[in-house]
C-alpha atoms as a PDB file:
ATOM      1  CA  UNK A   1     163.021 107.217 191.731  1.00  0.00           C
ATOM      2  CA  UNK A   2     160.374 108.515 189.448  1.00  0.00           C
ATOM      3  CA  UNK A   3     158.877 112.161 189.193  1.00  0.00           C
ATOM      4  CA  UNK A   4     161.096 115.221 188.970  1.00  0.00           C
ATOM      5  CA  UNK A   5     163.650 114.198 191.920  1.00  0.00           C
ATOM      6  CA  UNK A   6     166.000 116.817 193.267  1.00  0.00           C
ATOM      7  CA  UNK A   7     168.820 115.043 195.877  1.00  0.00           C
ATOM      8  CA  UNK A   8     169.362 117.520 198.521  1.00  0.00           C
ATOM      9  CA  UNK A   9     173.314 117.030 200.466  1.00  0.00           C
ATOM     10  CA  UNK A  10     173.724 117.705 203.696  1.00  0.00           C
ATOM     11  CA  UNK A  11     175.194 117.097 207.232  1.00  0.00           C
ATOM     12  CA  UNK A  12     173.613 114.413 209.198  1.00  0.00           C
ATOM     13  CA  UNK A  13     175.333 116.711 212.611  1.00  0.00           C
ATOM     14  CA  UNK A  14     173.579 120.054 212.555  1.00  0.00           C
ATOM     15  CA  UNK A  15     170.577 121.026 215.372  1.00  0.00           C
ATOM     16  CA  UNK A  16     167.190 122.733 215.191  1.00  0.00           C
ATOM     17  CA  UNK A  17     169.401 125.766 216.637  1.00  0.00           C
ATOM     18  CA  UNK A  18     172.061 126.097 214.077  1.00  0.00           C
ATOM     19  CA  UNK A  19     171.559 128.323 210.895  1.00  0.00           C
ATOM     20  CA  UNK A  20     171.865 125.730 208.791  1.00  0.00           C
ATOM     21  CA  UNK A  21     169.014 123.919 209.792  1.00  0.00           C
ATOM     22  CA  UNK A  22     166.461 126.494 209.326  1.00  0.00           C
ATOM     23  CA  UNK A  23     167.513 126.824 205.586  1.00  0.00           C
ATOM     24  CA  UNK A  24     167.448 123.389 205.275  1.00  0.00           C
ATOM     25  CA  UNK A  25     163.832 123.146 206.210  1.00  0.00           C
ATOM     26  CA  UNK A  26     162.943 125.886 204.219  1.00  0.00           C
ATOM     27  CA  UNK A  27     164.540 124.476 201.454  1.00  0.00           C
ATOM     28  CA  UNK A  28     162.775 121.434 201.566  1.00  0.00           C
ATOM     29  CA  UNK A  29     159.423 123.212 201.774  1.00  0.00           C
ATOM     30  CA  UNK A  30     159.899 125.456 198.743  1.00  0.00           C
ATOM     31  CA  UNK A  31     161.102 122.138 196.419  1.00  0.00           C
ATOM     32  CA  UNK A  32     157.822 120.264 198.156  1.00  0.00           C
ATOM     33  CA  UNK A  33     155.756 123.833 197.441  1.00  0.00           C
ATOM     34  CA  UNK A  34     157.027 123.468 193.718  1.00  0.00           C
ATOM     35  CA  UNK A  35     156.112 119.650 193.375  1.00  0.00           C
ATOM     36  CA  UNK A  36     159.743 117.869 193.561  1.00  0.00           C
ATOM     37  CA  UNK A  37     160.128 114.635 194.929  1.00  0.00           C
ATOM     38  CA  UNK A  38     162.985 114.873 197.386  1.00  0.00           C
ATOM     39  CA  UNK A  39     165.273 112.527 198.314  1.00  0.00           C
ATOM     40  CA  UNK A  40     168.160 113.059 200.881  1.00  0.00           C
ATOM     41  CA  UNK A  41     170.549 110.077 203.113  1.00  0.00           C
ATOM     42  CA  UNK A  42     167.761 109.853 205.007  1.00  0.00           C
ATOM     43  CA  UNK A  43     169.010 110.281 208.631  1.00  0.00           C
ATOM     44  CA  UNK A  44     169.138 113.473 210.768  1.00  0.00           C
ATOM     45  CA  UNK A  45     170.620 116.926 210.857  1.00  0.00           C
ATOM     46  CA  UNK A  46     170.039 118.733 207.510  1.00  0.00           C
ATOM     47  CA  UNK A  47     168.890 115.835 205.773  1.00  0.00           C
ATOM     48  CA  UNK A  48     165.730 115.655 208.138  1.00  0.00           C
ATOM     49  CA  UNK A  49     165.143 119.499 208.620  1.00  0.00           C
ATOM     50  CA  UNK A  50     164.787 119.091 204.333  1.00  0.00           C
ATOM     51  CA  UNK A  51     162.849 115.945 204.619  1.00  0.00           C
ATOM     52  CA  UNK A  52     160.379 117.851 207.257  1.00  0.00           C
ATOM     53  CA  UNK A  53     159.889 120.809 205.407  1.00  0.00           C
ATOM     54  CA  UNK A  54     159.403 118.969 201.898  1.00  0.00           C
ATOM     55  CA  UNK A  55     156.730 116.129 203.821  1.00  0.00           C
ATOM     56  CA  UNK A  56     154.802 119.030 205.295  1.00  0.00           C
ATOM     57  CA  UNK A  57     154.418 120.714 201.655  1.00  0.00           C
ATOM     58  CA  UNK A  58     153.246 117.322 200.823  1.00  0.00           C
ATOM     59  CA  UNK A  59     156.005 116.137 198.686  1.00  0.00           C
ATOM     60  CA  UNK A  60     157.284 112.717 198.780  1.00  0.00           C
ATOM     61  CA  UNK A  61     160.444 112.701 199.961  1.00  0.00           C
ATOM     62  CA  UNK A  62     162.437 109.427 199.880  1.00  0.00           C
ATOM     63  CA  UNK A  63     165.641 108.533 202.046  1.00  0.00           C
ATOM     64  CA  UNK A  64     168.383 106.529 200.620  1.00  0.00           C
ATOM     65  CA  UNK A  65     170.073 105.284 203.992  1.00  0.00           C
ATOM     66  CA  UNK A  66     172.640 103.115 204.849  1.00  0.00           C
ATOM     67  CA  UNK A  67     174.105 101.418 207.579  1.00  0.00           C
ATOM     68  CA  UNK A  68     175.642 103.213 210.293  1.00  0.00           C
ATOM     69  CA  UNK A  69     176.725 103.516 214.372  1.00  0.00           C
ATOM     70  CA  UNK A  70     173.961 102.328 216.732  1.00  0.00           C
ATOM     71  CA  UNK A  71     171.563 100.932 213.343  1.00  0.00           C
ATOM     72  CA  UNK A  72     170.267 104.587 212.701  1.00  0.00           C
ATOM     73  CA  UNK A  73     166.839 104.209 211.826  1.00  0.00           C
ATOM     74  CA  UNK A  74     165.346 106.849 208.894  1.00  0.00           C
ATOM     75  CA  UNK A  75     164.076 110.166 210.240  1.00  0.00           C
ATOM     76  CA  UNK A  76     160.336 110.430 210.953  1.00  0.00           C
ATOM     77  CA  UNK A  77     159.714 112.552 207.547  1.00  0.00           C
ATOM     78  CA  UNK A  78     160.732 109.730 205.115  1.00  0.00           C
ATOM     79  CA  UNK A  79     157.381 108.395 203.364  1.00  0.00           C
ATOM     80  CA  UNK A  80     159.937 105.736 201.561  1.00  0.00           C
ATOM     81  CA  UNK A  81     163.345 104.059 202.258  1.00  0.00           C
ATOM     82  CA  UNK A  82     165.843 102.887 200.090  1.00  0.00           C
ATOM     83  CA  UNK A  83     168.478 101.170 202.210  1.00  0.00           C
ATOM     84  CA  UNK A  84     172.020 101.179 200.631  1.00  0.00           C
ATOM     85  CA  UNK A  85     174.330  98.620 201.495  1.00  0.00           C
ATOM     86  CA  UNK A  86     177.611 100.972 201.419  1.00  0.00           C
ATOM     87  CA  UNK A  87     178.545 104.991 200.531  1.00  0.00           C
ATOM     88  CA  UNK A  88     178.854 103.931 197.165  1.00  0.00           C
ATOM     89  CA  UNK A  89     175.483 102.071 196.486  1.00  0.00           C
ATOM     90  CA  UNK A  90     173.966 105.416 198.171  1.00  0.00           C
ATOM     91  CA  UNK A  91     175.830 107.792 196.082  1.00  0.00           C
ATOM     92  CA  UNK A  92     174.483 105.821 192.713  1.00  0.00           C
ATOM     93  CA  UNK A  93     171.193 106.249 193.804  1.00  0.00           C
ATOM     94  CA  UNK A  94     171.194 110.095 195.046  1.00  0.00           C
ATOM     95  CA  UNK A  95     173.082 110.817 191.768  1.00  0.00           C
ATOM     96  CA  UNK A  96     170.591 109.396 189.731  1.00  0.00           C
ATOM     97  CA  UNK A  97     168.305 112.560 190.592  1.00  0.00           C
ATOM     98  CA  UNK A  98     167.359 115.345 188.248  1.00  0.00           C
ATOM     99  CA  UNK A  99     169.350 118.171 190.189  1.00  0.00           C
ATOM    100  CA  UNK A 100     171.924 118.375 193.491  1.00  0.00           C
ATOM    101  CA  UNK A 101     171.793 120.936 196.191  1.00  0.00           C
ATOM    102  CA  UNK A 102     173.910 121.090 199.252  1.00  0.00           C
ATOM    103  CA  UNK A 103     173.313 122.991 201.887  1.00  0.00           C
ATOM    104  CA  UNK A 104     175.345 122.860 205.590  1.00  0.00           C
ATOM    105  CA  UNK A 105     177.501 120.006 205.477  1.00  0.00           C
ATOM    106  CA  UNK A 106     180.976 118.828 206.068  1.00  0.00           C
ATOM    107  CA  UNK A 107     183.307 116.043 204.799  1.00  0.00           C
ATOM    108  CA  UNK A 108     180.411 113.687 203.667  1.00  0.00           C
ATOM    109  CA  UNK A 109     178.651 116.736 201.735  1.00  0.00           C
ATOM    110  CA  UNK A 110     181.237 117.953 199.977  1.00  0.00           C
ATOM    111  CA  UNK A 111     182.368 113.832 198.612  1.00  0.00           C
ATOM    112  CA  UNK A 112     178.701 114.262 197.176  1.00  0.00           C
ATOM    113  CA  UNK A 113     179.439 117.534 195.864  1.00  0.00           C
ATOM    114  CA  UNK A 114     182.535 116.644 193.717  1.00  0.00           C
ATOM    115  CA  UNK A 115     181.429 113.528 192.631  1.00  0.00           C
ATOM    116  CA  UNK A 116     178.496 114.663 190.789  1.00  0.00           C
ATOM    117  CA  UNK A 117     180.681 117.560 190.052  1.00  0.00           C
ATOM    118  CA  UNK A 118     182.888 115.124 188.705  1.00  0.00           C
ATOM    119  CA  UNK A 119     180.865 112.966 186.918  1.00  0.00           C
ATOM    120  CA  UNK A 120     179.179 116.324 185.165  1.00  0.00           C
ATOM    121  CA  UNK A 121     182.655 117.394 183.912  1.00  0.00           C
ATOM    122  CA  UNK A 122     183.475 114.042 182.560  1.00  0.00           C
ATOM    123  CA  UNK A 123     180.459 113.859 180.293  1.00  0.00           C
ATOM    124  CA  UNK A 124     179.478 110.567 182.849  1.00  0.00           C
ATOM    125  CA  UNK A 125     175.850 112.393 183.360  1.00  0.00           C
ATOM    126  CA  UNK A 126     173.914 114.570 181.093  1.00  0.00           C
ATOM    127  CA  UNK A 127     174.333 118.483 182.643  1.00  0.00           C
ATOM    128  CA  UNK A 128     171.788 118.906 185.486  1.00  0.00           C
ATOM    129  CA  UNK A 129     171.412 121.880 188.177  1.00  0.00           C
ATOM    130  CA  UNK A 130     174.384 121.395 190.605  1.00  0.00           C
ATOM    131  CA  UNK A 131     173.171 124.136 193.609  1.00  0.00           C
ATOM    132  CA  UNK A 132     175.629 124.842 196.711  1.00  0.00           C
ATOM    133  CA  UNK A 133     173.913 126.723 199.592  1.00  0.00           C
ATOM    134  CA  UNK A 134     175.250 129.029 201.790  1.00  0.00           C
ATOM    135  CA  UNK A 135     178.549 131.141 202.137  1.00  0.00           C
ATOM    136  CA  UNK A 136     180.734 128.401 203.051  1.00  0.00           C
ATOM    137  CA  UNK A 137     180.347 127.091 199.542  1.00  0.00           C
ATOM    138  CA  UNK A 138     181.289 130.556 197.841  1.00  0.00           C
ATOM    139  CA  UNK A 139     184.267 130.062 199.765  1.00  0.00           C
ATOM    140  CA  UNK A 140     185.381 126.322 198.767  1.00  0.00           C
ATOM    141  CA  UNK A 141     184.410 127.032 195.486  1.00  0.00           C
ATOM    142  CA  UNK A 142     186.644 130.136 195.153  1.00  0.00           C
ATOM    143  CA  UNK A 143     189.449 128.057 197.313  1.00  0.00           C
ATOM    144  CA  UNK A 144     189.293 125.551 194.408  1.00  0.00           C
ATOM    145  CA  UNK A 145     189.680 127.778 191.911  1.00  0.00           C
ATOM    146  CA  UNK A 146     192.083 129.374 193.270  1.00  0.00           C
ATOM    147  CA  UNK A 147     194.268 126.469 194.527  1.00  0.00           C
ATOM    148  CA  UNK A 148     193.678 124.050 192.191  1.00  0.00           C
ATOM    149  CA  UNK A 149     193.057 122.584 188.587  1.00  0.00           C
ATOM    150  CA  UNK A 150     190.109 124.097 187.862  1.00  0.00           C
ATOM    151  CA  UNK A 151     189.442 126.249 184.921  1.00  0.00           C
ATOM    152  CA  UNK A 152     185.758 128.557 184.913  1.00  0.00           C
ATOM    153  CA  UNK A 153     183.983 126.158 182.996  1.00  0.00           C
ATOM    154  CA  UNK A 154     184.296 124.059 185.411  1.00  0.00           C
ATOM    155  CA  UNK A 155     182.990 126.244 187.912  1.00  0.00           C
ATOM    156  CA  UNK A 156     180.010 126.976 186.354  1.00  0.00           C
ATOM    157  CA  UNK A 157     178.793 123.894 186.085  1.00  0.00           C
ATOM    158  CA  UNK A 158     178.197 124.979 190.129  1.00  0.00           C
ATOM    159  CA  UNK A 159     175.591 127.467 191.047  1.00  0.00           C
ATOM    160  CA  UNK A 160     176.324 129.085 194.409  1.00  0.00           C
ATOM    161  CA  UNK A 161     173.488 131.105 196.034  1.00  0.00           C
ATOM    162  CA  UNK A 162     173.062 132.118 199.339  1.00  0.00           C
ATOM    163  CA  UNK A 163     170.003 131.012 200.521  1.00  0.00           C
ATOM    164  CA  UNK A 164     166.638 128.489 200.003  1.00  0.00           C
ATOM    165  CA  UNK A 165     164.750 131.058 197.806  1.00  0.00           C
ATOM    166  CA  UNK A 166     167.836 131.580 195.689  1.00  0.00           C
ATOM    167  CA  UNK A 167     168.428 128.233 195.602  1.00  0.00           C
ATOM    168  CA  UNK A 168     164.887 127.177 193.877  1.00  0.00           C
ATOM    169  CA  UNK A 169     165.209 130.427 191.498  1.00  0.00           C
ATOM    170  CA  UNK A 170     167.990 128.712 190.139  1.00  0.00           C
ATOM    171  CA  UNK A 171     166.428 125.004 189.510  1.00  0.00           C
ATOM    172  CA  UNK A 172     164.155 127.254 187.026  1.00  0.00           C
ATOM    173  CA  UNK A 173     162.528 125.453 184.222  1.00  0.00           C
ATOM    174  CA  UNK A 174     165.785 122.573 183.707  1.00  0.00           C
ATOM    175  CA  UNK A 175     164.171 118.656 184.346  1.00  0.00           C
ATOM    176  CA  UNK A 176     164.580 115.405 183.755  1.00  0.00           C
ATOM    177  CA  UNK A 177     168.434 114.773 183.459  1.00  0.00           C
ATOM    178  CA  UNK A 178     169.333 111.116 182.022  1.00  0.00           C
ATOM    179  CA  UNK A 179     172.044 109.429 183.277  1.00  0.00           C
ATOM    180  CA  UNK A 180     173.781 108.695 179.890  1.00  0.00           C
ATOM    181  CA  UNK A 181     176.529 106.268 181.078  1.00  0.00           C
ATOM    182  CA  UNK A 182     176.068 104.592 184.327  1.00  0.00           C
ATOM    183  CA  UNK A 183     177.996 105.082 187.271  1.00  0.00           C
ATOM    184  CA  UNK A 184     180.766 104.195 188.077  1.00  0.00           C
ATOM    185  CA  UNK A 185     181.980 104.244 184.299  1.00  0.00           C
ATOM    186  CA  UNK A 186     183.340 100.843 183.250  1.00  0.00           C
ATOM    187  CA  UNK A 187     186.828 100.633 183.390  1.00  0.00           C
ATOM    188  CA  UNK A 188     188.800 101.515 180.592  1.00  0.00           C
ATOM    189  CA  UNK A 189     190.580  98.836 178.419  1.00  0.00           C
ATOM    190  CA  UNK A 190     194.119  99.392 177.582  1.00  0.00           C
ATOM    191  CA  UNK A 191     194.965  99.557 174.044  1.00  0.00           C
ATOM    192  CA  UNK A 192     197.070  96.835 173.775  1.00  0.00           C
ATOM    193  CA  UNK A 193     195.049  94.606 175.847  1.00  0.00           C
ATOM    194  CA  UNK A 194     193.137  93.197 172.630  1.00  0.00           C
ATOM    195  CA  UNK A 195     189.177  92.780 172.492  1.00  0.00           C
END
């Protein structure tokens, strides 16, 4: 992907008539408003309400699919495809964007959310806007902190804001993130294992 590319994360099950959905579409407008390319998985739910509202700002938006029940076909906002063959192959190529939001989502979302989380707070990827959207995501967030190993610098390398607007204020002036070591890392040698 080329351009200043912002991945957007989101559930492929939410309606036109759930919250979520609205925000997602207005989300996608504001990043096509500002000039992002945006890419998302491509299929329906949040990541087409995003991919609507960012193709009718005139932004390109770009859906990294993959294979899945009944051969799920891109939603009708996608100006260009980028079939994965697994999870994996799709996650390397949303990753490689210049910032993350996620906005409604479930299981799926939040595997996107830790890994570039995760790759952030290994030093695997140069520091990039990581955006959560919505309430929900206060509360995991807080959950996390709360429950398990992780110390306030890790949490703020997670913006939380509660809606689209909010969510774009905080992209502010940060682009073009490298990826500085690949992904996944290459396994580590062991020491005694020689050269």
């Amino acid at each position: 992907m080329s351009g200043r590319v912002v991945a957007v994360f989101g559930s492929s099950r939410i309606g036109p008539d759930d919250p979520g959905y609205a925000v997602a579409h207005q989300l996608g407008r504001l990043l096509g408003e500002r000039g992002w390319t945006v890419a998302t998985g491509g299929h329906d739910g949040a990541m087409a309400a995003v991919s609507r509202g960012a193709r009718e700002a005139g932004a390109h938006v770009v859906g990294v699919t993959m294979p899945g029940p009944q051969g799920r076909s891109p939603n009708a906002w996608v100006a260009e495809e980028r079939p994965a063959d697994d999870l994996f192959a799709r996650l390397r190529m949303l990753l490689d964007a210049d910032a993350w939001i996620a906005v409604a989502g479930g299981v799926g979302t939040l595997a996107e959310v830790a890994v570039a989380w995760n790759l952030m707070q290994n030093a695997h990827v140069a520091l990039r806007p990581l955006i959560v959207v919505g309430d929900g995501w206060r509360e995991v967030l807080r959950a996390l902190g709360d429950s398990l190993v992780v110390d306030a610098s890790d949490l703020a390398m997670v913006t939380a804001v509660p809606d689209a607007d909010a969510a774009l204020a905080a992209l502010g002036p940060r682009r073009g993130a490298e990826i500085t070591g690949g992904w996944p890392p290459p396994p580590r040698r062991r020491r005694d294992a020689g050269p």
